[in-house]
PDB file of N, CA and C in Angstrom:
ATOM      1  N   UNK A   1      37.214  40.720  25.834  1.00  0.00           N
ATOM      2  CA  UNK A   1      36.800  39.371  25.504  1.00  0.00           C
ATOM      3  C   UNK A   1      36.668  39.264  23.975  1.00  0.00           C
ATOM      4  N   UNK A   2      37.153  38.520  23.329  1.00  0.00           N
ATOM      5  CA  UNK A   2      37.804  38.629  21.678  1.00  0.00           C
ATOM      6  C   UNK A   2      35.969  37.636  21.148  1.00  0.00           C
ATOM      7  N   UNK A   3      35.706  37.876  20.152  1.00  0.00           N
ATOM      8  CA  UNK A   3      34.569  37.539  19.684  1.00  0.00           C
ATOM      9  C   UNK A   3      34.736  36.331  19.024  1.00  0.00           C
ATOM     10  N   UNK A   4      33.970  35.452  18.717  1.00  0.00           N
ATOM     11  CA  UNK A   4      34.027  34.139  17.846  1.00  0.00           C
ATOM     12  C   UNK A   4      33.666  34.332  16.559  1.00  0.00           C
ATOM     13  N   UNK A   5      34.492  33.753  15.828  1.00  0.00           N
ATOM     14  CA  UNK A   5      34.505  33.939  14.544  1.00  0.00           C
ATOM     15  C   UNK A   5      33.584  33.172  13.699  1.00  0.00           C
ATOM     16  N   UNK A   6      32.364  33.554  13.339  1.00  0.00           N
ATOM     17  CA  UNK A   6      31.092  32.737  12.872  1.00  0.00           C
ATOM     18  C   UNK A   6      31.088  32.867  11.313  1.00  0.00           C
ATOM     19  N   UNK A   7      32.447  33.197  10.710  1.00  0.00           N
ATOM     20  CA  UNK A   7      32.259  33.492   9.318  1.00  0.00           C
ATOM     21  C   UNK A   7      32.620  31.967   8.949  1.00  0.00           C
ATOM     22  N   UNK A   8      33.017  31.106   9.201  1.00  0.00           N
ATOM     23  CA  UNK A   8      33.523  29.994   8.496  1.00  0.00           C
ATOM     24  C   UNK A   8      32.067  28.630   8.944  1.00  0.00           C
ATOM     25  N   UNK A   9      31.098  28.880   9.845  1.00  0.00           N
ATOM     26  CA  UNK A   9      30.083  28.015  10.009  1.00  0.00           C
ATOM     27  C   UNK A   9      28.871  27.457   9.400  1.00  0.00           C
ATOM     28  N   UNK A  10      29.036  28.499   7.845  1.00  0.00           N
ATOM     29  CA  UNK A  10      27.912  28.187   6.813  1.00  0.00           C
ATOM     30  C   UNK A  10      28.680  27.492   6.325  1.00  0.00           C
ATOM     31  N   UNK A  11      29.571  27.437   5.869  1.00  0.00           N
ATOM     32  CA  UNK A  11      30.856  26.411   4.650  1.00  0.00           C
ATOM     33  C   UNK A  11      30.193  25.011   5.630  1.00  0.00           C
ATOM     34  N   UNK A  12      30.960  25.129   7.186  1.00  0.00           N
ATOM     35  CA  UNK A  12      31.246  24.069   7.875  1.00  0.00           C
ATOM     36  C   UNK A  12      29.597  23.073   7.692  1.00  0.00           C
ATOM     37  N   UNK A  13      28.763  23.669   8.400  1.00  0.00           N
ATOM     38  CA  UNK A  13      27.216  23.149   8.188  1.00  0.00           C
ATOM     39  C   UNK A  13      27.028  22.297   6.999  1.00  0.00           C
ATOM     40  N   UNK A  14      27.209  23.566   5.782  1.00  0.00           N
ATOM     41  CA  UNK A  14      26.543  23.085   4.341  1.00  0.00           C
ATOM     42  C   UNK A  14      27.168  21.144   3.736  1.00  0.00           C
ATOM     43  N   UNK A  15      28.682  21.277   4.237  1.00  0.00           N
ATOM     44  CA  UNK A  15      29.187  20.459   3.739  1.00  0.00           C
ATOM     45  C   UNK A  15      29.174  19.003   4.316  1.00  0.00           C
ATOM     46  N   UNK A  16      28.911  19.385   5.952  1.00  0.00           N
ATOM     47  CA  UNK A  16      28.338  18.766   6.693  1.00  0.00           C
ATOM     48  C   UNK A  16      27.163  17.663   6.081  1.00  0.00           C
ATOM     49  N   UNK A  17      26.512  18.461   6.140  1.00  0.00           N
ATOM     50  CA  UNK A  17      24.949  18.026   5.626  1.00  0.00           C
ATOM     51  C   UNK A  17      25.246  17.241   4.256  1.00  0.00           C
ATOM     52  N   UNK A  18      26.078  17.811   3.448  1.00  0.00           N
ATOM     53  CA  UNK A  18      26.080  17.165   2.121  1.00  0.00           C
ATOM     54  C   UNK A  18      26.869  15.654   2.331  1.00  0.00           C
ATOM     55  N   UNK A  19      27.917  16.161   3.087  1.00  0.00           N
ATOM     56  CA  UNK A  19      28.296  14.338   3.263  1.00  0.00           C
ATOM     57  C   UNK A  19      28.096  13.626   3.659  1.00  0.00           C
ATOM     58  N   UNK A  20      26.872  13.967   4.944  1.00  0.00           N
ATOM     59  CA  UNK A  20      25.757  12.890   4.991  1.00  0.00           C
ATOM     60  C   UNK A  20      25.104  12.686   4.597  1.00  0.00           C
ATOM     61  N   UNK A  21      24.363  13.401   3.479  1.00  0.00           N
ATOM     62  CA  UNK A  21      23.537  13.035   3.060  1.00  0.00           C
ATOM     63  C   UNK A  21      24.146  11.405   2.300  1.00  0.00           C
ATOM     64  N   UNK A  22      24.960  11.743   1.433  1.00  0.00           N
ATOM     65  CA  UNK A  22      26.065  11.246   0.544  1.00  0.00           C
ATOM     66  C   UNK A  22      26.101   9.768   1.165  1.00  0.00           C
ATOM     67  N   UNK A  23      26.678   9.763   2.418  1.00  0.00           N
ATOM     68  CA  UNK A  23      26.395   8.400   3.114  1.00  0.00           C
ATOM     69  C   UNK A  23      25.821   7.792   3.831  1.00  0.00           C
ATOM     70  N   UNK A  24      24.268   8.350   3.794  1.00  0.00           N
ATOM     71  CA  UNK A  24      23.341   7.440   3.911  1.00  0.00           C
ATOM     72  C   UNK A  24      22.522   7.269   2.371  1.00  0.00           C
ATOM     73  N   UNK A  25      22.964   8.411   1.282  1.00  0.00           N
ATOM     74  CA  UNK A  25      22.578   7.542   0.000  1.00  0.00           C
ATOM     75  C   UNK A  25      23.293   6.150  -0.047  1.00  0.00           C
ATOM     76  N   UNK A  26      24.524   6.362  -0.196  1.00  0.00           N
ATOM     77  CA  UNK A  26      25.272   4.963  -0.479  1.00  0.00           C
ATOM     78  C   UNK A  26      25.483   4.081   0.457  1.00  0.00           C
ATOM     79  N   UNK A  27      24.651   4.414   1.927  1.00  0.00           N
ATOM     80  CA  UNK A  27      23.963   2.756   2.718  1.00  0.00           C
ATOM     81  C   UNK A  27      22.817   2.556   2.487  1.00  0.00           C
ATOM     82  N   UNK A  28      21.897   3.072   2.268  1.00  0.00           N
ATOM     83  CA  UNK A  28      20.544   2.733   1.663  1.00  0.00           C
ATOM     84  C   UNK A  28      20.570   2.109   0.730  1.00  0.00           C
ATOM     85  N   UNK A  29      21.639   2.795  -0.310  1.00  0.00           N
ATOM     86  CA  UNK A  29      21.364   1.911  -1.807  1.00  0.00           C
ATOM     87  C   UNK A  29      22.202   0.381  -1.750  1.00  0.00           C
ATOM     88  N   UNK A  30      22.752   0.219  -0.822  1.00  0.00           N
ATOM     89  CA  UNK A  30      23.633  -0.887  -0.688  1.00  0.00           C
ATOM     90  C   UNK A  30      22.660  -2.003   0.263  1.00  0.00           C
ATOM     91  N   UNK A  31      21.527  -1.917   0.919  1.00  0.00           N
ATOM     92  CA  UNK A  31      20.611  -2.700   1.396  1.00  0.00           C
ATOM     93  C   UNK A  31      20.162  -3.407   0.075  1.00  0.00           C
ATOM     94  N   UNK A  32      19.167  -4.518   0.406  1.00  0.00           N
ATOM     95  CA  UNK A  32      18.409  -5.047  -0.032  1.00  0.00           C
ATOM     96  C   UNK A  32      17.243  -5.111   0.598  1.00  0.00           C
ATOM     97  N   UNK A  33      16.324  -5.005  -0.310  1.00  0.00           N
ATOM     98  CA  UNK A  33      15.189  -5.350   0.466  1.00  0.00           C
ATOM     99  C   UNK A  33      14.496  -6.343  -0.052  1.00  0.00           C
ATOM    100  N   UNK A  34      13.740  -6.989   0.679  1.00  0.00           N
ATOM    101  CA  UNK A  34      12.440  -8.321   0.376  1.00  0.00           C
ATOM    102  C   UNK A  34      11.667  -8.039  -0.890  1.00  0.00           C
ATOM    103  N   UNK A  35      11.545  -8.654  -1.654  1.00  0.00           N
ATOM    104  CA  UNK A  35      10.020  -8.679  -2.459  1.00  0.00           C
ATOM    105  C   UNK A  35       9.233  -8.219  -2.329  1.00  0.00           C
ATOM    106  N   UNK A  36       8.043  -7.726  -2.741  1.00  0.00           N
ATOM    107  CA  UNK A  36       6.758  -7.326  -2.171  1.00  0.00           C
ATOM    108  C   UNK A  36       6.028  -8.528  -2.805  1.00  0.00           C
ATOM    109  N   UNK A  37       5.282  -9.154  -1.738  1.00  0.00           N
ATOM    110  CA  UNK A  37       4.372 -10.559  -1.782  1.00  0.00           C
ATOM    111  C   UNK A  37       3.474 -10.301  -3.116  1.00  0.00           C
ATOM    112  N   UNK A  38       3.493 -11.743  -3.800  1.00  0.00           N
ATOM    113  CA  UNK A  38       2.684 -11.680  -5.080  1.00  0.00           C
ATOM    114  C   UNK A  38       1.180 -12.207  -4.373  1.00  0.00           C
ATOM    115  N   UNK A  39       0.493 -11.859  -4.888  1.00  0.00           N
ATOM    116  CA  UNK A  39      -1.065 -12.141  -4.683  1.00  0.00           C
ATOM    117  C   UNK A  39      -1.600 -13.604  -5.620  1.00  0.00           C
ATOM    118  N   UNK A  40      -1.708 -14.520  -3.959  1.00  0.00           N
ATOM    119  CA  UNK A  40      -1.810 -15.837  -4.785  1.00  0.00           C
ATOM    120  C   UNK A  40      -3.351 -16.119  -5.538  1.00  0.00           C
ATOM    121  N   UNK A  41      -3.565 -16.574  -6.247  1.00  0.00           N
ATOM    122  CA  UNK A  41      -4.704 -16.681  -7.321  1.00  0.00           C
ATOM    123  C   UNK A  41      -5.715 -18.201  -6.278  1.00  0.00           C
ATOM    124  N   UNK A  42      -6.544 -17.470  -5.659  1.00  0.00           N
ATOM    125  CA  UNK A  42      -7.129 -18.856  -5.370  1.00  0.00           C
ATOM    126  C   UNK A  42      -8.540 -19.717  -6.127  1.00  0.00           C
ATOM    127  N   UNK A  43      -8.765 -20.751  -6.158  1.00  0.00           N
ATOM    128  CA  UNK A  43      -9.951 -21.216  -6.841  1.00  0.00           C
ATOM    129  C   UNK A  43     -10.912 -21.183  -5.808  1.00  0.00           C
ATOM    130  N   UNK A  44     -11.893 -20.368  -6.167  1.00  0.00           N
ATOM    131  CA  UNK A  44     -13.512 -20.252  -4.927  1.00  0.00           C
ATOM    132  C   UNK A  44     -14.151 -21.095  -5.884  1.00  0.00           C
ATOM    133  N   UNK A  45     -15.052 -22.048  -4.435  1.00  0.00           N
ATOM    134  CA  UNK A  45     -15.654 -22.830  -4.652  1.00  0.00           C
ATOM    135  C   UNK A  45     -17.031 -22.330  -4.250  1.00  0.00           C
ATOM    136  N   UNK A  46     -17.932 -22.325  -5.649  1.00  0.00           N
ATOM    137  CA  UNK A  46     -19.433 -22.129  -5.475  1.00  0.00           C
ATOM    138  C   UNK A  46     -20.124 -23.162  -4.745  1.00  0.00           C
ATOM    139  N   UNK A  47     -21.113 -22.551  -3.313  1.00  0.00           N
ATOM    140  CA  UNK A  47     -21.423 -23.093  -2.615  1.00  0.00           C
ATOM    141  C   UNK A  47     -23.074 -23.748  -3.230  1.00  0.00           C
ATOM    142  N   UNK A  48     -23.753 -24.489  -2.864  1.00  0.00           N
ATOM    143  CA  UNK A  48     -24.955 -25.145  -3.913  1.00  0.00           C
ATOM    144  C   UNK A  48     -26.018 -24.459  -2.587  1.00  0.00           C
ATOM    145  N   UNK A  49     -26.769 -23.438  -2.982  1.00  0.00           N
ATOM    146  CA  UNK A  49     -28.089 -23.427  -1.810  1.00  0.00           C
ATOM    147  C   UNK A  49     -28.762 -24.349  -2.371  1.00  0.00           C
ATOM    148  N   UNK A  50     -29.881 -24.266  -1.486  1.00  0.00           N
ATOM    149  CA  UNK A  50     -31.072 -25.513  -1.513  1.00  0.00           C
ATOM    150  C   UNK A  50     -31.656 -24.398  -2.786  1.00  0.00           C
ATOM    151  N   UNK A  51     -32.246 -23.396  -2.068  1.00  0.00           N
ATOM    152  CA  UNK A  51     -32.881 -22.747  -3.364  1.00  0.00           C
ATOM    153  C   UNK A  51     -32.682 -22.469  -4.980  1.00  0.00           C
ATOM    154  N   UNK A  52     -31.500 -22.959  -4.633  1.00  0.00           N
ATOM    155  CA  UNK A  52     -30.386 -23.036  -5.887  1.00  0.00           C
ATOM    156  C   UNK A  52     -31.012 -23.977  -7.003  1.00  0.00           C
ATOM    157  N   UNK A  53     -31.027 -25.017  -6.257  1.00  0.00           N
ATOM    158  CA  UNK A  53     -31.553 -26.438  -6.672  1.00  0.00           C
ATOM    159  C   UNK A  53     -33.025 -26.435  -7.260  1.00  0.00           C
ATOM    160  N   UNK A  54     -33.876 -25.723  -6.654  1.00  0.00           N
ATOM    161  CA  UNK A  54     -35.185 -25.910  -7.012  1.00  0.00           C
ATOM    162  C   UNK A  54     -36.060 -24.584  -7.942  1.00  0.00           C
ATOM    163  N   UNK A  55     -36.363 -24.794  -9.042  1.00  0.00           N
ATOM    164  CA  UNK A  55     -37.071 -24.045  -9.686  1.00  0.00           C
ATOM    165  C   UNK A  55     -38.582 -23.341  -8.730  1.00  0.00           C
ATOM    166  N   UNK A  56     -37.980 -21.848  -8.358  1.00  0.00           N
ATOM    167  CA  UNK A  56     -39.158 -21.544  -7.819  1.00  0.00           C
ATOM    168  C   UNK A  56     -39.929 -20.599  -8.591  1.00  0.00           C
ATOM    169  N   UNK A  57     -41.115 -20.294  -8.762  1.00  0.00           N
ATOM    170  CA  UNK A  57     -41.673 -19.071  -8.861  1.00  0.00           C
ATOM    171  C   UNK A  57     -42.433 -18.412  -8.383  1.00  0.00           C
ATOM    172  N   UNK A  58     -42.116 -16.808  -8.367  1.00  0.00           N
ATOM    173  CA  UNK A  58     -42.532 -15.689  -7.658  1.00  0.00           C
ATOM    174  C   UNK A  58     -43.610 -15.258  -8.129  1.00  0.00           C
ATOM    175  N   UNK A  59     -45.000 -14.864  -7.720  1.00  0.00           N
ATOM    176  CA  UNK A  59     -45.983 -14.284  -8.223  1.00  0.00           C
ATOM    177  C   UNK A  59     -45.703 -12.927  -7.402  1.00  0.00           C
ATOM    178  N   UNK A  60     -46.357 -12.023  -8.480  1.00  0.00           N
ATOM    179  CA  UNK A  60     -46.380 -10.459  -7.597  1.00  0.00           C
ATOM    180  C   UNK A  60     -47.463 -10.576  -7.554  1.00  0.00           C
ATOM    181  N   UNK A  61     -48.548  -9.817  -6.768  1.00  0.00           N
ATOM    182  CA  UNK A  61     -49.938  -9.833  -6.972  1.00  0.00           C
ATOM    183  C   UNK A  61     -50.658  -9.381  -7.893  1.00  0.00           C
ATOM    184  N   UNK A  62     -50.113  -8.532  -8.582  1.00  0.00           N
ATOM    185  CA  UNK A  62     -50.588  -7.981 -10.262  1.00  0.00           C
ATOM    186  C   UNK A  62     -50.802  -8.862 -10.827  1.00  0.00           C
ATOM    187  N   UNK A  63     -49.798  -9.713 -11.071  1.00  0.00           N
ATOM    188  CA  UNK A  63     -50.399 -10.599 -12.277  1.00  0.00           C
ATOM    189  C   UNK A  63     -50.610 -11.983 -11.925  1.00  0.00           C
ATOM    190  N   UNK A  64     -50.999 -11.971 -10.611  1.00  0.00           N
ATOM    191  CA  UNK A  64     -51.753 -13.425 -10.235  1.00  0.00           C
ATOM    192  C   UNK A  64     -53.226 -13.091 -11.198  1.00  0.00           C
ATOM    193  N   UNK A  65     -53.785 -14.566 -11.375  1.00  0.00           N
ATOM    194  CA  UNK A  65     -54.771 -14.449 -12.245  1.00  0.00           C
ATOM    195  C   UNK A  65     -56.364 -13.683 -11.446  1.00  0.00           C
ATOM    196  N   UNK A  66     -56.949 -13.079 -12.698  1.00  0.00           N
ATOM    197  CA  UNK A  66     -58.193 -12.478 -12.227  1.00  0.00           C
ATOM    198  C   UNK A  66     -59.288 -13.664 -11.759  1.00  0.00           C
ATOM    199  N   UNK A  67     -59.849 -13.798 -10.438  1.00  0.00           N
ATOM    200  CA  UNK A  67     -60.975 -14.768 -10.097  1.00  0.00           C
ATOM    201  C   UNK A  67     -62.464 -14.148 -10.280  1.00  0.00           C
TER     202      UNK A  67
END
């Protein structure tokens, strides 16, 4: 039974591999792709609390006055 000749299957492989690689570089680079979305600038609107509105003040108990 005569043996198979495995000396020529590194060439075959290597070159293999290289010319695909080769053409899926040059279909990839031949796509286009989309934009990447710009980030729209929005105007926030400051909401008015009630507390907002009214001058309050806080006493701590320290320096409430001495009776």
């Amino acid at each position: 039974m005569p043996q198979l000749d495995t000396s020529t299957w590194f060439i075959t492989i290597i070159s293999s591999m290289i010319t695909l690689f080769i053409l899926f570089q040059l279909k990839i680079s031949t796509q286009t792709f989309p934009t990447p979305p710009t980030p729209k600038i929005l105007m926030t609107q400051k909401t008015k609390n009630p507390w907002e509105l009214k001058w309050t003040k806080i006493y701590s108990p320290l320096s409430s006055p001495q009776q």
